[in-house]
PDB file of N, CA and C in Angstrom:
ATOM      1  N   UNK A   1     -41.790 -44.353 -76.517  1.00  0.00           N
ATOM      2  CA  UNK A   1     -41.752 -43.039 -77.090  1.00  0.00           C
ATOM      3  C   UNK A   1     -40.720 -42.174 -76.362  1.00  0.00           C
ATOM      4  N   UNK A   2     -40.348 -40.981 -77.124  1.00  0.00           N
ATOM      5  CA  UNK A   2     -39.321 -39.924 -76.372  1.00  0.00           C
ATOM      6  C   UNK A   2     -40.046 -39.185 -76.087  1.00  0.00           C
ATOM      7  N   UNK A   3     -38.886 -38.174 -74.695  1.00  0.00           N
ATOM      8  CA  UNK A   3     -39.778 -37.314 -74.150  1.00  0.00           C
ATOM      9  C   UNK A   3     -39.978 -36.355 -74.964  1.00  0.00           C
ATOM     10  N   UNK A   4     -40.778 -35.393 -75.070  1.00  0.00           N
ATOM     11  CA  UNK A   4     -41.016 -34.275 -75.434  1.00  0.00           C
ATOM     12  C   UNK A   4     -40.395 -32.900 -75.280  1.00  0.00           C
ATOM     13  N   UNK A   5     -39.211 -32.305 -76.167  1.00  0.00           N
ATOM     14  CA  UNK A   5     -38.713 -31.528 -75.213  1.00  0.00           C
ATOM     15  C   UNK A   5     -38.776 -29.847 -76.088  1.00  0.00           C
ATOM     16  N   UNK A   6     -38.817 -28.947 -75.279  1.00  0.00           N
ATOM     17  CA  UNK A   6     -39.048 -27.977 -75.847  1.00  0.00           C
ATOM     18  C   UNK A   6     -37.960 -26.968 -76.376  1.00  0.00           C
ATOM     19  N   UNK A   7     -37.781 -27.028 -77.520  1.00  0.00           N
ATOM     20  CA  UNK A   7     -36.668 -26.629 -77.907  1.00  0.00           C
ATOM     21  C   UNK A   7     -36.400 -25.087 -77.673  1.00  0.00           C
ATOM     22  N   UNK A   8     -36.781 -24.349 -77.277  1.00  0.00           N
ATOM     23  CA  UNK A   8     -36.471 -23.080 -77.072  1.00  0.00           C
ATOM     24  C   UNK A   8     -36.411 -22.879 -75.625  1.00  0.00           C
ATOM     25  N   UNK A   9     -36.565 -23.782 -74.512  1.00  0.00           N
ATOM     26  CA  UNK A   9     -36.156 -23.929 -73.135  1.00  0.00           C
ATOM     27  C   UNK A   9     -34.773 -24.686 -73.543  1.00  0.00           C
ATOM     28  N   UNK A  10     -34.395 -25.646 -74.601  1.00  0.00           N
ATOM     29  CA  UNK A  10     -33.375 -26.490 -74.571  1.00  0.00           C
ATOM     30  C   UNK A  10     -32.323 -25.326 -75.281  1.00  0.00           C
ATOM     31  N   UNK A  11     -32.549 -24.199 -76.177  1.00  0.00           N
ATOM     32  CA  UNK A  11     -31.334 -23.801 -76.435  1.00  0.00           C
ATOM     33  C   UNK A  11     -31.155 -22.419 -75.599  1.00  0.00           C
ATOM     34  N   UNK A  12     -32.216 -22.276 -74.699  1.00  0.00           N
ATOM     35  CA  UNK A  12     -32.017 -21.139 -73.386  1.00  0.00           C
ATOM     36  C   UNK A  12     -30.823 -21.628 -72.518  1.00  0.00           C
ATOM     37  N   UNK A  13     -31.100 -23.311 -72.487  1.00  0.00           N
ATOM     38  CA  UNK A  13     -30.043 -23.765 -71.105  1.00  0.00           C
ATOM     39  C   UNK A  13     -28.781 -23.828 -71.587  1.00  0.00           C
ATOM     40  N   UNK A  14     -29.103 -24.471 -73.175  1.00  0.00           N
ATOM     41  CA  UNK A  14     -27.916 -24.391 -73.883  1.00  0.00           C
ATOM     42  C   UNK A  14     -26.601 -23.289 -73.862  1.00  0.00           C
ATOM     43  N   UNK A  15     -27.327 -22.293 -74.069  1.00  0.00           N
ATOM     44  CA  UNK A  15     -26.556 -20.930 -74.030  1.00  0.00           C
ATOM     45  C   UNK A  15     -26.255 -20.603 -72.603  1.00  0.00           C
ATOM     46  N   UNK A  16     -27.034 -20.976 -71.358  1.00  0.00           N
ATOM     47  CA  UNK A  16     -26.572 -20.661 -70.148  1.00  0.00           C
ATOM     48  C   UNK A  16     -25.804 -21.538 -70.112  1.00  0.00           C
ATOM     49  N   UNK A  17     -24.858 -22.561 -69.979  1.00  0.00           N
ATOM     50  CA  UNK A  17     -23.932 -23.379 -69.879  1.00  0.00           C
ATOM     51  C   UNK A  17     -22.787 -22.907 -70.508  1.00  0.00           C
ATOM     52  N   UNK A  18     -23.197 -22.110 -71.525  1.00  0.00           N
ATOM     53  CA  UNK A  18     -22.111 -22.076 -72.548  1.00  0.00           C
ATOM     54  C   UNK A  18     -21.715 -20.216 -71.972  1.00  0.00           C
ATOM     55  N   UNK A  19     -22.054 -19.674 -71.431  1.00  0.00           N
ATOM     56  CA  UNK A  19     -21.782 -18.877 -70.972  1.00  0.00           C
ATOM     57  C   UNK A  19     -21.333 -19.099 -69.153  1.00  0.00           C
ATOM     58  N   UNK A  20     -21.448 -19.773 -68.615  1.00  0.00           N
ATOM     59  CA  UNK A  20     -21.314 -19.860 -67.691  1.00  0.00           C
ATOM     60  C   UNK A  20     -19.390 -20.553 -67.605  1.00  0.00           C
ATOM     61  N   UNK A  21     -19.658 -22.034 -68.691  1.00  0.00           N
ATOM     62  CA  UNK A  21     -18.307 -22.088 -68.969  1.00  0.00           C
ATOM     63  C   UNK A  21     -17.310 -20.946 -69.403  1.00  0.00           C
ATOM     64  N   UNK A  22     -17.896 -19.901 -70.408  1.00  0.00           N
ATOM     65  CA  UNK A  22     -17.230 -18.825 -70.851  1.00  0.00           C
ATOM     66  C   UNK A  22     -16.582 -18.089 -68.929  1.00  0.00           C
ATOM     67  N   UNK A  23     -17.678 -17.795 -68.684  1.00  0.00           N
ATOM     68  CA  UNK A  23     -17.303 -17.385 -67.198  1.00  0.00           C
ATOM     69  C   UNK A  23     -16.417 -17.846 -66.144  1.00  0.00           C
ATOM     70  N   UNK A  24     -16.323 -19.430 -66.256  1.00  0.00           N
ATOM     71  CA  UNK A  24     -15.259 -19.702 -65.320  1.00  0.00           C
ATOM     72  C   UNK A  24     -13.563 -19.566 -65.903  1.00  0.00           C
ATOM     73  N   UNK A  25     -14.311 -19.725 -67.238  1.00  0.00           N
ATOM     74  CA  UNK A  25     -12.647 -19.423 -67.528  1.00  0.00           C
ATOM     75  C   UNK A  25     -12.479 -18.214 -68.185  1.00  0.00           C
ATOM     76  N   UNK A  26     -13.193 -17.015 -67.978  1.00  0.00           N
ATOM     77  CA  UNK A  26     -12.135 -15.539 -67.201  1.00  0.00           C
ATOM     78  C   UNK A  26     -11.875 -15.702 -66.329  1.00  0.00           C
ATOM     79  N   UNK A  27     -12.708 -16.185 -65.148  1.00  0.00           N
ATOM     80  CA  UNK A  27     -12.329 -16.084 -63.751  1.00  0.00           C
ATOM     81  C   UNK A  27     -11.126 -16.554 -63.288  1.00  0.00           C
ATOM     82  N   UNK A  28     -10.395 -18.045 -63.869  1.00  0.00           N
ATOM     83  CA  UNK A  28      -9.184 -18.303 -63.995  1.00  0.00           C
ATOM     84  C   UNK A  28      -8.408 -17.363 -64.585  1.00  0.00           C
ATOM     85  N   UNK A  29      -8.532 -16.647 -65.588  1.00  0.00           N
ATOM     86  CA  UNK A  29      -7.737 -15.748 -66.754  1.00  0.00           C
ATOM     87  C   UNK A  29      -7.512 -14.948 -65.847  1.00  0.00           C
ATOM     88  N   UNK A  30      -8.522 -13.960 -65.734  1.00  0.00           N
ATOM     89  CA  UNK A  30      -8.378 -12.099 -65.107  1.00  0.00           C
ATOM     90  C   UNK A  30      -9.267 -12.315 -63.693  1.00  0.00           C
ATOM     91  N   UNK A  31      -8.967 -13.319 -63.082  1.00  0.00           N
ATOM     92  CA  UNK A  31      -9.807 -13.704 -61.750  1.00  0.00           C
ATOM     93  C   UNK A  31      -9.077 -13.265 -60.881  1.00  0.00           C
ATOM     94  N   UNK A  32      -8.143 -11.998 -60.620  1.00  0.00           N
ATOM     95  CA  UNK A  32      -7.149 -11.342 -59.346  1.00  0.00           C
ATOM     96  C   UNK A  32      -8.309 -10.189 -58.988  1.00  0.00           C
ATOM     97  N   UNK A  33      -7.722  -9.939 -57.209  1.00  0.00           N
ATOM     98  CA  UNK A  33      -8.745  -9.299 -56.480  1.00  0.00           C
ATOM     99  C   UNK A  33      -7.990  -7.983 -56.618  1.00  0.00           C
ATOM    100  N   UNK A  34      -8.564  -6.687 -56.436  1.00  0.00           N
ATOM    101  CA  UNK A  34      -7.759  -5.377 -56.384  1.00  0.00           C
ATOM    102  C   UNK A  34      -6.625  -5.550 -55.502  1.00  0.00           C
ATOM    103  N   UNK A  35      -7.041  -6.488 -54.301  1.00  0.00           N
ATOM    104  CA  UNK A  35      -6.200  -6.221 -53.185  1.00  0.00           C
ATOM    105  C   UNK A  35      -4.234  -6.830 -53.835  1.00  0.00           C
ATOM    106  N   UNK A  36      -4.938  -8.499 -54.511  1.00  0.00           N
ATOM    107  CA  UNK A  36      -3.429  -8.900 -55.015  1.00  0.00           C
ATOM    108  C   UNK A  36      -3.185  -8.045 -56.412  1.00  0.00           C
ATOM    109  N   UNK A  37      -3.745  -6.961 -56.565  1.00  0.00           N
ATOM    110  CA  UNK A  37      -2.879  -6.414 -58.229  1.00  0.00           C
ATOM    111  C   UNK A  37      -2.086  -5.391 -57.280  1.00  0.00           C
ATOM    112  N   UNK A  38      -2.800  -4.863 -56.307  1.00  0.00           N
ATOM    113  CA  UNK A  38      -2.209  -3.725 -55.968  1.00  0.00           C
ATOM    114  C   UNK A  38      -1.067  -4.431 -55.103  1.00  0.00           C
ATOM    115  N   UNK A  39      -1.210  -5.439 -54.885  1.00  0.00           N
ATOM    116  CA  UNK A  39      -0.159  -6.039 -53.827  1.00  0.00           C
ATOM    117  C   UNK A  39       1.456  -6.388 -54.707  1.00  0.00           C
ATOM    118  N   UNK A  40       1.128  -6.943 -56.020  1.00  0.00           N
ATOM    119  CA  UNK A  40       1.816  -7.094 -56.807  1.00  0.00           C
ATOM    120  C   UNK A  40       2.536  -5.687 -57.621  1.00  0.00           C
ATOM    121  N   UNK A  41       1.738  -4.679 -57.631  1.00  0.00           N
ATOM    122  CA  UNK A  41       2.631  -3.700 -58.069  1.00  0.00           C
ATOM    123  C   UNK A  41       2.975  -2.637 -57.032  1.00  0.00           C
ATOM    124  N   UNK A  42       2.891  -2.775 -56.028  1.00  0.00           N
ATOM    125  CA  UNK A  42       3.429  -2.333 -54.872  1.00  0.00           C
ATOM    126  C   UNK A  42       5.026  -3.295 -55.037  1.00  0.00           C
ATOM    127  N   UNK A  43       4.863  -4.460 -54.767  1.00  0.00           N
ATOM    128  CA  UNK A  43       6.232  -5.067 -54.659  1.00  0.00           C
ATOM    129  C   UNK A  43       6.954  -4.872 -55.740  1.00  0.00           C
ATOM    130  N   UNK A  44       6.497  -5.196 -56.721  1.00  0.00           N
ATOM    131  CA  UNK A  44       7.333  -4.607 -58.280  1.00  0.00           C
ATOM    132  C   UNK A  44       7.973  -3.045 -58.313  1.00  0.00           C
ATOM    133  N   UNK A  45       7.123  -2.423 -57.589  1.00  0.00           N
ATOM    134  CA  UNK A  45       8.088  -0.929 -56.907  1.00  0.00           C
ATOM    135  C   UNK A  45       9.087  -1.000 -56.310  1.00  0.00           C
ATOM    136  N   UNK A  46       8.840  -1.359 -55.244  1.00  0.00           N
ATOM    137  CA  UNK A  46       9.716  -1.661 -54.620  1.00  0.00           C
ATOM    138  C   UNK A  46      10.951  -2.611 -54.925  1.00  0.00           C
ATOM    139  N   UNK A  47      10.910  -3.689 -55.665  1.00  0.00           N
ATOM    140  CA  UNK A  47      11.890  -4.233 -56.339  1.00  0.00           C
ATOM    141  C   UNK A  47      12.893  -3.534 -57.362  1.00  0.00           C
ATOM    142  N   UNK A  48      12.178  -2.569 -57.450  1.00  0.00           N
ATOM    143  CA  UNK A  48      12.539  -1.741 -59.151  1.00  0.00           C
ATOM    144  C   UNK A  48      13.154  -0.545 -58.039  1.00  0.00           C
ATOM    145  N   UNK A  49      12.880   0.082 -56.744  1.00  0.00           N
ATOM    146  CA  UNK A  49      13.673   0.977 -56.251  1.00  0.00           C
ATOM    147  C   UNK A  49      14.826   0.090 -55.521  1.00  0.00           C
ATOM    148  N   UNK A  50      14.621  -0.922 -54.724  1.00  0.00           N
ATOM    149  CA  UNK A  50      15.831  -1.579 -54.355  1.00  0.00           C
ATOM    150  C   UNK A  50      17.164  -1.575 -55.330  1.00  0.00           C
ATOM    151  N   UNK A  51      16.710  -2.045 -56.407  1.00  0.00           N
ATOM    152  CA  UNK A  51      17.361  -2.210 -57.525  1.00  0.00           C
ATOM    153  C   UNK A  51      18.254  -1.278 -57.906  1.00  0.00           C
ATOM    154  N   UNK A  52      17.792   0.153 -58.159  1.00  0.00           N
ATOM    155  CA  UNK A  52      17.898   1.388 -58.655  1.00  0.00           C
ATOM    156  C   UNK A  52      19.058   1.956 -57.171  1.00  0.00           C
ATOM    157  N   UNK A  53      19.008   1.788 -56.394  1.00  0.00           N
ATOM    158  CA  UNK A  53      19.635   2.336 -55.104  1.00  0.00           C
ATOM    159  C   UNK A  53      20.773   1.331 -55.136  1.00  0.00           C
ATOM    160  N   UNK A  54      20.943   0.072 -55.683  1.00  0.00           N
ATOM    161  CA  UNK A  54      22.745  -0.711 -55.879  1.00  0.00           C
ATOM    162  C   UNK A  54      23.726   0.360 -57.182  1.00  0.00           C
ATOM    163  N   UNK A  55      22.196   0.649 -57.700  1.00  0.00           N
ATOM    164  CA  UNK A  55      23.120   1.340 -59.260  1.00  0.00           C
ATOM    165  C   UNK A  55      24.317   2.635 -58.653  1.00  0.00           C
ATOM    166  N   UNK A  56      25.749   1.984 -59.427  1.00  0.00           N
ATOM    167  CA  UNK A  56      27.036   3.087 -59.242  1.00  0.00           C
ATOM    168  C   UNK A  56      26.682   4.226 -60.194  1.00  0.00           C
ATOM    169  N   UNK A  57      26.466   5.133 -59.550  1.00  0.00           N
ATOM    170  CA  UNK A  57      26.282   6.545 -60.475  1.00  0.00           C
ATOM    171  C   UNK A  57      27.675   6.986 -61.077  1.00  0.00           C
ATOM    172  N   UNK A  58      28.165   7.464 -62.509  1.00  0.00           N
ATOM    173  CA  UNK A  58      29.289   7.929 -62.917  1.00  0.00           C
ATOM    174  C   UNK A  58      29.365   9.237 -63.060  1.00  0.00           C
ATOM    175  N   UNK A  59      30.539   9.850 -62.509  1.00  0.00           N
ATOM    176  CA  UNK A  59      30.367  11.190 -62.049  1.00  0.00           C
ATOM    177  C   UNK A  59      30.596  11.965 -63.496  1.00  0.00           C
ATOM    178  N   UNK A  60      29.286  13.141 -63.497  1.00  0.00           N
ATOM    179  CA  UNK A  60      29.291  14.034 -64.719  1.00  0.00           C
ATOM    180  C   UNK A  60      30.261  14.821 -64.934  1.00  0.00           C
ATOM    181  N   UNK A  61      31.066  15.054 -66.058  1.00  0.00           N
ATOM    182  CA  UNK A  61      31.749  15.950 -66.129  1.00  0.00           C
ATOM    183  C   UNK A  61      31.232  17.232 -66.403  1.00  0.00           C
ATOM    184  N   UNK A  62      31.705  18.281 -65.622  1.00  0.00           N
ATOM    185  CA  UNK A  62      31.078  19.508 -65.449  1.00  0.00           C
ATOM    186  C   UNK A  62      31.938  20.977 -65.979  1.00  0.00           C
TER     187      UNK A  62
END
């Protein structure tokens, strides 16, 4: 004979699995800590003023 199984414990676990998978993959997706976003747009500043400070300014006519 089969076991006996209770179907409303079986589609409780069901759905916890299936959410849990949902969960690891945000955590891959949007899984960055405050510390590396802010770290990343700190440097993107700074790249973007380095940048901005090579630029030849053309003198306005006045």
């Amino acid at each position: 004979m089969a076991d006996v199984v209770n179907l409303r414990q079986f589609r409780k676990a069901k759905a916890r699995d299936e959410k849990q998978a949902l969960a690891e993959q945000n955590r891959i997706t949007f899984g960055r800590t405050k510390d590396e976003k802010t770290l990343t747009r700190t440097l993107n500043e700074k790249a973007a003023r380095d940048h901005a400070q090579g630029r030849l300014e053309k003198p306005s006519d006045d």
